[in-house]
Protein backbone atom coordinates (compact mmCIF):
# COMPACT_ATOMS: atom_id res chain seq x y z
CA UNK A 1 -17.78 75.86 -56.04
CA UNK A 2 -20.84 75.32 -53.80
CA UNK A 3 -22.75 73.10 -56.64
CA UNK A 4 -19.82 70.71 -56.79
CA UNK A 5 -19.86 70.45 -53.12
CA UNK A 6 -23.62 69.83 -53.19
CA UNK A 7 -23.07 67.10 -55.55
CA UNK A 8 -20.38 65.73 -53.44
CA UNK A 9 -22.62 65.47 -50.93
CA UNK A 10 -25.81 63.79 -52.88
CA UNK A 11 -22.86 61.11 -54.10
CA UNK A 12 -22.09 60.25 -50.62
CA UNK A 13 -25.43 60.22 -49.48
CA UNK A 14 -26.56 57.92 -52.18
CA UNK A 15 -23.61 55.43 -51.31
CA UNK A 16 -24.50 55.51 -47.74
CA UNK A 17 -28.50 54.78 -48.16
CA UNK A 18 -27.49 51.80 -50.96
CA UNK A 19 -25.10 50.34 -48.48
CA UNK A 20 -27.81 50.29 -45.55
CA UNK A 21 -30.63 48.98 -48.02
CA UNK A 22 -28.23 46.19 -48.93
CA UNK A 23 -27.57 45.24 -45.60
CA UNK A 24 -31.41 45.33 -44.69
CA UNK A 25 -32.12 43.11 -48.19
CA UNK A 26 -29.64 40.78 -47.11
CA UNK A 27 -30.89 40.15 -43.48
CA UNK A 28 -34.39 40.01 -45.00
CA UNK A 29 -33.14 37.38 -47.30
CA UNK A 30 -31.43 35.01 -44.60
CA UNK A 31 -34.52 35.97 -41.87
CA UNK A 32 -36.59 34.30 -44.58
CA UNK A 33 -34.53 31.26 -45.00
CA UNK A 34 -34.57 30.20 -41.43
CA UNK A 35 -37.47 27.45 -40.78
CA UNK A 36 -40.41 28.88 -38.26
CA UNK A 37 -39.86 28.76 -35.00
CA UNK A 38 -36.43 29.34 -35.42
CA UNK A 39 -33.99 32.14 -34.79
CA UNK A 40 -30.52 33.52 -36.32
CA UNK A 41 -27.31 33.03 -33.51
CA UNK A 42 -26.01 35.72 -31.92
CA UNK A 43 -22.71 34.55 -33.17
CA UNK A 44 -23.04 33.14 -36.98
CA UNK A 45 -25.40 33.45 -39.56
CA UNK A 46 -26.28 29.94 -38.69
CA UNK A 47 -30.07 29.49 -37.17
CA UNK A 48 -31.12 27.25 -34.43
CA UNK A 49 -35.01 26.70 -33.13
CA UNK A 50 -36.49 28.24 -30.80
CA UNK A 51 -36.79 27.09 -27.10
CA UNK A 52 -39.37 24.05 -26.44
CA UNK A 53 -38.28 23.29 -30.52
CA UNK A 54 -35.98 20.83 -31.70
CA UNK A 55 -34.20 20.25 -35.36
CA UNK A 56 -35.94 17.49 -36.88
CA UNK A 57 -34.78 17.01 -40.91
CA UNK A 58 -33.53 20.98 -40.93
CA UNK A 59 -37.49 21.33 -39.44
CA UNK A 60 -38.39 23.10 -35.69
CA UNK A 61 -40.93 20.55 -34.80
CA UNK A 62 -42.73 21.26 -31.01
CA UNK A 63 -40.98 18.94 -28.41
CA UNK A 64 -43.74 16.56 -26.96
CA UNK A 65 -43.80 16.98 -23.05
CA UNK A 66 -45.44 14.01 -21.45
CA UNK A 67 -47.91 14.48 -19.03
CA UNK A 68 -45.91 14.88 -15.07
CA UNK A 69 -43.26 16.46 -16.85
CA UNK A 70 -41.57 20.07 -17.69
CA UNK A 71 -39.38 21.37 -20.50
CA UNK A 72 -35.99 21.65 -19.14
CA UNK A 73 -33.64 24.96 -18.56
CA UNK A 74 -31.93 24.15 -21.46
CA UNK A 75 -35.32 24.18 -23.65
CA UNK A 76 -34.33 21.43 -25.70
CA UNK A 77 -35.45 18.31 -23.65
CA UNK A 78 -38.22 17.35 -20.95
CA UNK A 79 -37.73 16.15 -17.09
CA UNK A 80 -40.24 13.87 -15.07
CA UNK A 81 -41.68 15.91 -12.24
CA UNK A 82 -40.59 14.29 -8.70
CA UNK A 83 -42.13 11.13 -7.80
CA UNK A 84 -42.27 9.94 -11.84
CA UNK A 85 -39.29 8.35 -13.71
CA UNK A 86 -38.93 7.90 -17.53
CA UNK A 87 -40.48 5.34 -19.21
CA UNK A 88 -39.88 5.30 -22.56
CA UNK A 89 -41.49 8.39 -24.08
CA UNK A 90 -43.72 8.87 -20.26
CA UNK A 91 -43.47 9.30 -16.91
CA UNK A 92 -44.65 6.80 -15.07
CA UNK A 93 -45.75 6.99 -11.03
CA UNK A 94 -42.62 6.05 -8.68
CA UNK A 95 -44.45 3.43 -6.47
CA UNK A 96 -42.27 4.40 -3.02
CA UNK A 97 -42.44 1.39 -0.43
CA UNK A 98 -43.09 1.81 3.05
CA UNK A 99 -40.31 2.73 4.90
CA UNK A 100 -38.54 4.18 2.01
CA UNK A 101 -38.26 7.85 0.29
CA UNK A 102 -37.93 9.41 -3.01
CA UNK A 103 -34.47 10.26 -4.14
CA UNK A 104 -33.72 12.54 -7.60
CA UNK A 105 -33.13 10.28 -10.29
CA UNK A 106 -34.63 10.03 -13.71
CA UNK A 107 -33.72 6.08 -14.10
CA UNK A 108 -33.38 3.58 -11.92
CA UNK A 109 -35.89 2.46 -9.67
CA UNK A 110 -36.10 6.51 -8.01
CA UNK A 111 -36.32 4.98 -3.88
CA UNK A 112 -33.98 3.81 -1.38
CA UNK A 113 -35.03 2.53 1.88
CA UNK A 114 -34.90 4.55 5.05
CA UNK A 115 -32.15 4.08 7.40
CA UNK A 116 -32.15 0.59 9.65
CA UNK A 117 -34.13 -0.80 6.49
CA UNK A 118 -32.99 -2.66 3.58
CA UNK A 119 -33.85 -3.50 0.43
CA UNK A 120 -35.45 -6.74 -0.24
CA UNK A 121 -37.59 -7.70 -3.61
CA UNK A 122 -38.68 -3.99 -4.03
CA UNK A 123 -39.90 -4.04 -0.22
CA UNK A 124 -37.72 -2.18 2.43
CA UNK A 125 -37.12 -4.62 5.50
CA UNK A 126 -36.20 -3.94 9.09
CA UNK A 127 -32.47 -4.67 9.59
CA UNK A 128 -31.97 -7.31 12.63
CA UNK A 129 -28.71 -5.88 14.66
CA UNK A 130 -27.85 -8.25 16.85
CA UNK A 131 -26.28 -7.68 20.50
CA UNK A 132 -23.01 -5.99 19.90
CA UNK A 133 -23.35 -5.25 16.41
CA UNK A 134 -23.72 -1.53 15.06
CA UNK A 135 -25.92 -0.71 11.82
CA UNK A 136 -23.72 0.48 8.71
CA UNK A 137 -24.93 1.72 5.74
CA UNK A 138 -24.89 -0.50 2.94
CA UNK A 139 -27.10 -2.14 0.20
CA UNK A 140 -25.00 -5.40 0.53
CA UNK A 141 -24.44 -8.08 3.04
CA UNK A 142 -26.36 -8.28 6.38
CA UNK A 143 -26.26 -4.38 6.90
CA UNK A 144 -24.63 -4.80 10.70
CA UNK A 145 -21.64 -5.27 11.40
CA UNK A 146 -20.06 -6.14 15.35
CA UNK A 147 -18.01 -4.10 17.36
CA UNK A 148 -14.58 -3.73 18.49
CA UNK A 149 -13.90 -7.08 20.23
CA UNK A 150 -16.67 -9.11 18.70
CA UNK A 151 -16.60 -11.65 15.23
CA UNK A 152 -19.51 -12.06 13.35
CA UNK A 153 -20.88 -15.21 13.74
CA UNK A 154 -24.28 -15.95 11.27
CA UNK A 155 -26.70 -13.93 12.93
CA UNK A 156 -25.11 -12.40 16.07
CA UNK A 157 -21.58 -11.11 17.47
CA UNK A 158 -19.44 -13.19 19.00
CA UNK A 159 -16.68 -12.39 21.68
CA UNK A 160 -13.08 -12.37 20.57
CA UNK A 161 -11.44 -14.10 23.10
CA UNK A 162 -7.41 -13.73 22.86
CA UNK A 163 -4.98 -15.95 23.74
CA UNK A 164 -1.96 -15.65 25.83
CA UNK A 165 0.68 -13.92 23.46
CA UNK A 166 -2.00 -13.21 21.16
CA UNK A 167 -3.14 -9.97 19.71
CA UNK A 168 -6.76 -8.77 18.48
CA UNK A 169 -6.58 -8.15 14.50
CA UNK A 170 -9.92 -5.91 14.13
CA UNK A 171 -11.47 -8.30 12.00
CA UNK A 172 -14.93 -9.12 12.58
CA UNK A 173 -14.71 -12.20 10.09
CA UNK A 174 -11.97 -14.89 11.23
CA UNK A 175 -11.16 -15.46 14.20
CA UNK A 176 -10.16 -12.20 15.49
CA UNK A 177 -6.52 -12.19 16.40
CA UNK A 178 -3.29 -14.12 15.98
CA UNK A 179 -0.52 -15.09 17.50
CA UNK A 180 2.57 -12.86 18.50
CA UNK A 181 5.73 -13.34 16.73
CA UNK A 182 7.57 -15.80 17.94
CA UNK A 183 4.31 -18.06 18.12
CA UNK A 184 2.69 -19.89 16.28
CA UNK A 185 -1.87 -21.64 16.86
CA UNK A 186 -1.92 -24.77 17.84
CA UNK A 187 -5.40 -25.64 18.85
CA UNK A 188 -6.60 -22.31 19.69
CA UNK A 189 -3.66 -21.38 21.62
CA UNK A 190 -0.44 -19.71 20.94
CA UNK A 191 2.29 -21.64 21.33
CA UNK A 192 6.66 -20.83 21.09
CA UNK A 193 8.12 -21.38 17.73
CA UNK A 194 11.30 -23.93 19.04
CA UNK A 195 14.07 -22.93 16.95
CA UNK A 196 16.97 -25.22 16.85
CA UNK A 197 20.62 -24.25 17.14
CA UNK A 198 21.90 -22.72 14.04
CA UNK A 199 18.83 -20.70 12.77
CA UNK A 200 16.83 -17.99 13.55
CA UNK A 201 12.92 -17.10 12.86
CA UNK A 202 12.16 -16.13 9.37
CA UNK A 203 11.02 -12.47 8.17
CA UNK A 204 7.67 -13.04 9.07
CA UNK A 205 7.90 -14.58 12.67
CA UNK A 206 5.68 -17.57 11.57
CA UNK A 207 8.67 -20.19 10.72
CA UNK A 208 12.34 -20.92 11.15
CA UNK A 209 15.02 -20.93 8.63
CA UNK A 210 18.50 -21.94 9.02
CA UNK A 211 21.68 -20.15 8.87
CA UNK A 212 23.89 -20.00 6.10
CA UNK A 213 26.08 -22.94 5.29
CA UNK A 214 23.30 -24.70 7.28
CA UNK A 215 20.32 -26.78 5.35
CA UNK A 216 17.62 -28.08 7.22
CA UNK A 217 16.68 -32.29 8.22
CA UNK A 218 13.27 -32.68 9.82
CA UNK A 219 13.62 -30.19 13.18
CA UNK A 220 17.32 -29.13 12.70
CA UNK A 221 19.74 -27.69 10.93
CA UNK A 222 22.59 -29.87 9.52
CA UNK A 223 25.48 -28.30 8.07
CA UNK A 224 26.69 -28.25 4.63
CA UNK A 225 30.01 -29.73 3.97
CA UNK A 226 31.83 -28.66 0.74
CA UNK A 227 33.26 -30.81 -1.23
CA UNK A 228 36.51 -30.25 -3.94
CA UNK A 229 35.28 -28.08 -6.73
CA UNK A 230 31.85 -26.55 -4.80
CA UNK A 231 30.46 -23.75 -3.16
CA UNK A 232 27.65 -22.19 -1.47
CA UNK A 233 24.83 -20.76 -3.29
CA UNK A 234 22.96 -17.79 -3.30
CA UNK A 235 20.68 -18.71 -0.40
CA UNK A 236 23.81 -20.32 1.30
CA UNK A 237 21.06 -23.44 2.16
CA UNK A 238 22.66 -25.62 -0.21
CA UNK A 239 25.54 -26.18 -2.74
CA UNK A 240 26.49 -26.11 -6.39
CA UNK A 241 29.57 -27.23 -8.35
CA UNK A 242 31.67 -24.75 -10.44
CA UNK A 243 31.54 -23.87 -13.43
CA UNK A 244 33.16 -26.82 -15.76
CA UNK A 245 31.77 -29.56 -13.36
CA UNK A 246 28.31 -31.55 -12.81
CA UNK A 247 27.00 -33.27 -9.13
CA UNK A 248 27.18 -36.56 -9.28
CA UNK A 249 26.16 -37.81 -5.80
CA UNK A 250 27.80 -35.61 -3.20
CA UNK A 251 30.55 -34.74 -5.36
CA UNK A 252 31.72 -32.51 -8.11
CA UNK A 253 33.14 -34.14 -11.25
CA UNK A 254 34.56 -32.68 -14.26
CA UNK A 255 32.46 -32.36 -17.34
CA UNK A 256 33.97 -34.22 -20.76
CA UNK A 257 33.90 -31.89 -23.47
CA UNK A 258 34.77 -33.38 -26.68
CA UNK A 259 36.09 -31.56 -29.62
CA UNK A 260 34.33 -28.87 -31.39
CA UNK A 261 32.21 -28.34 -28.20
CA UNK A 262 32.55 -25.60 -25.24
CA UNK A 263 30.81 -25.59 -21.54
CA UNK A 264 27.74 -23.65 -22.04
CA UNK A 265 25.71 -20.74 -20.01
CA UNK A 266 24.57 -22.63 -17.13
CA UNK A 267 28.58 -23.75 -16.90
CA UNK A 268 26.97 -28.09 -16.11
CA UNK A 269 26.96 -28.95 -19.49
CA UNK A 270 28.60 -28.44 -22.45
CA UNK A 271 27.38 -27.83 -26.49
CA UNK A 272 28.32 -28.21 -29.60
CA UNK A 273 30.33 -24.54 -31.40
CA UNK A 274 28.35 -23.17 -34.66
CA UNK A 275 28.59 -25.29 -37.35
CA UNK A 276 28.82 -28.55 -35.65
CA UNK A 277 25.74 -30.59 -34.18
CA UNK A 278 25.62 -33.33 -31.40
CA UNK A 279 25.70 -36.81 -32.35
CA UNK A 280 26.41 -40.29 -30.29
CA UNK A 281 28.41 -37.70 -27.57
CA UNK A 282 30.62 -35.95 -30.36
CA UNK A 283 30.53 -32.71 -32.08
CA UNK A 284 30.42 -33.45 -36.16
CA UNK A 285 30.41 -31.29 -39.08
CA UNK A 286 26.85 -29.99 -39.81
CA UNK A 287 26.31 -31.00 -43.46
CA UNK A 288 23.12 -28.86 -43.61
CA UNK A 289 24.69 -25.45 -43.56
């Protein structure tokens, strides 16, 4: 009984040191298929080199650091140190104007010019504010701009000076304000829009229209007489003949549709029904069918 236990046992053991040898022979194998300077992932059976390496043709080749530079966190590319910028495969020297400072950027030219300065032909120059005018950051234009109440004229700030029934519009490049509703410039002055009897001042306060049923003549509003066979249209400024009749003059006539022929969409005019064409005023057969 106890010798085939003891064999039991010596089977089992046997099993268990074959499985771990396998397992060792097997890691040995793909340890030594892996390129130097390379290590297995954590995750796969895949390899992938080394920090400070990179994969070159299935290859862990040394990355080249320039000189001013460092190997990045990620250890698979370089950095210029601050105060170089990349240059091809280098780092070249930032040259910093005066009156300027180093900012972190790999491109680009790696300055920008102190505040009140601006840039000009890789030189940082002193912005000229004029009276009234307030610095602003920006790279474009003038880098001023004027203050509530001023325009800008082409070096200095100019006061807005408002009209009577004018208002300021907080623009510092027209003129500065405009006129009220109601008003309209004339000569740099704001003057009453006149409107005639029978219209009022349009949407935007700039202009008159006239009523409806009203069309307007020069500086009034002349009203619209109908005549048999009309009405008013859409805009009620002028008129239109109904459907089946054409203006001719200030009248509506009746439209002569010959045979074969009905008054088509627009209801001025007439055409020709399918399978007849137009010829010399008539509707004929169309042969071509």
């Amino acid at each position: 009984m106890n010798t085939h236990r003891n064999k039991k046992a010596i089977i089992t053991i046997t099993a268990a040191i074959m499985f771990f040898s396998n397992s060792l022979l097997s890691q040995d194998i793909k340890s030594s298929e892996n390129p130097p300077n390379s290590h297995t992932r954590s995750y796969s059976d895949n390899w992938t080199c080394n920090r400070g390496f990179s994969n070159s043709n299935e290859k862990c080749v040394a990355i080249a650091i320039p000189a001013n530079a460092y190997l990045e966190s990620n250890g698979r590319s370089w950095r210029c140190q601050r105060g170089y910028k990349k240059e091809k495969e280098l780092c070249g020297l930032i040259d910093v104007p005066e009156n300027a400072h180093l900012i972190d950027a790999q491109y680009g030219k790696g300055w920008e010019c102190e505040r009140s300065y601006r840039e000009d032909k890789n030189r940082c120059t002193k912005i000229d504010v004029p009276e009234h005018g307030l610095l602003e950051h920006s790279s474009n234009g003038l880098g001023w701009s004027c203050k509530h109440g001023y325009r800008r004229g082409e070096s200095n700030c100019l006061a807005i000076i408002i009209p009577t029934n004018g208002y300021a519009t907080n623009s510092a490049y027209d003129k500065g304000w405009e006129c009220l509703l109601g008003y309209q410039e004339e000569n740099g002055a704001c003057t009453e829009i006149e409107i005639p009897e029978n219209a009022f001042l349009d949407r935007y306060g700039r202009n008159w229209q006239c009523d409806r049923g009203y069309y307007k003549e020069d500086k009034s509003c002349r009203k619209i007489v109908l005549t048999q066979n009309s009405y008013l249209n859409d805009s009620g400024n002028n008129w239109q003949c109904d459907r089946g009749f054409k203006k001719s003059a200030n009248n509506c006539i009746a439209i002569n549709v010959p045979v074969n022929a009905h008054i088509d969409y627009s209801g001025s005019t007439w055409r020709c029904d399918p399978g007849f064409r137009q010829h010399n005023g008539l509707c004929t057969v169309n042969e071509n069918r």
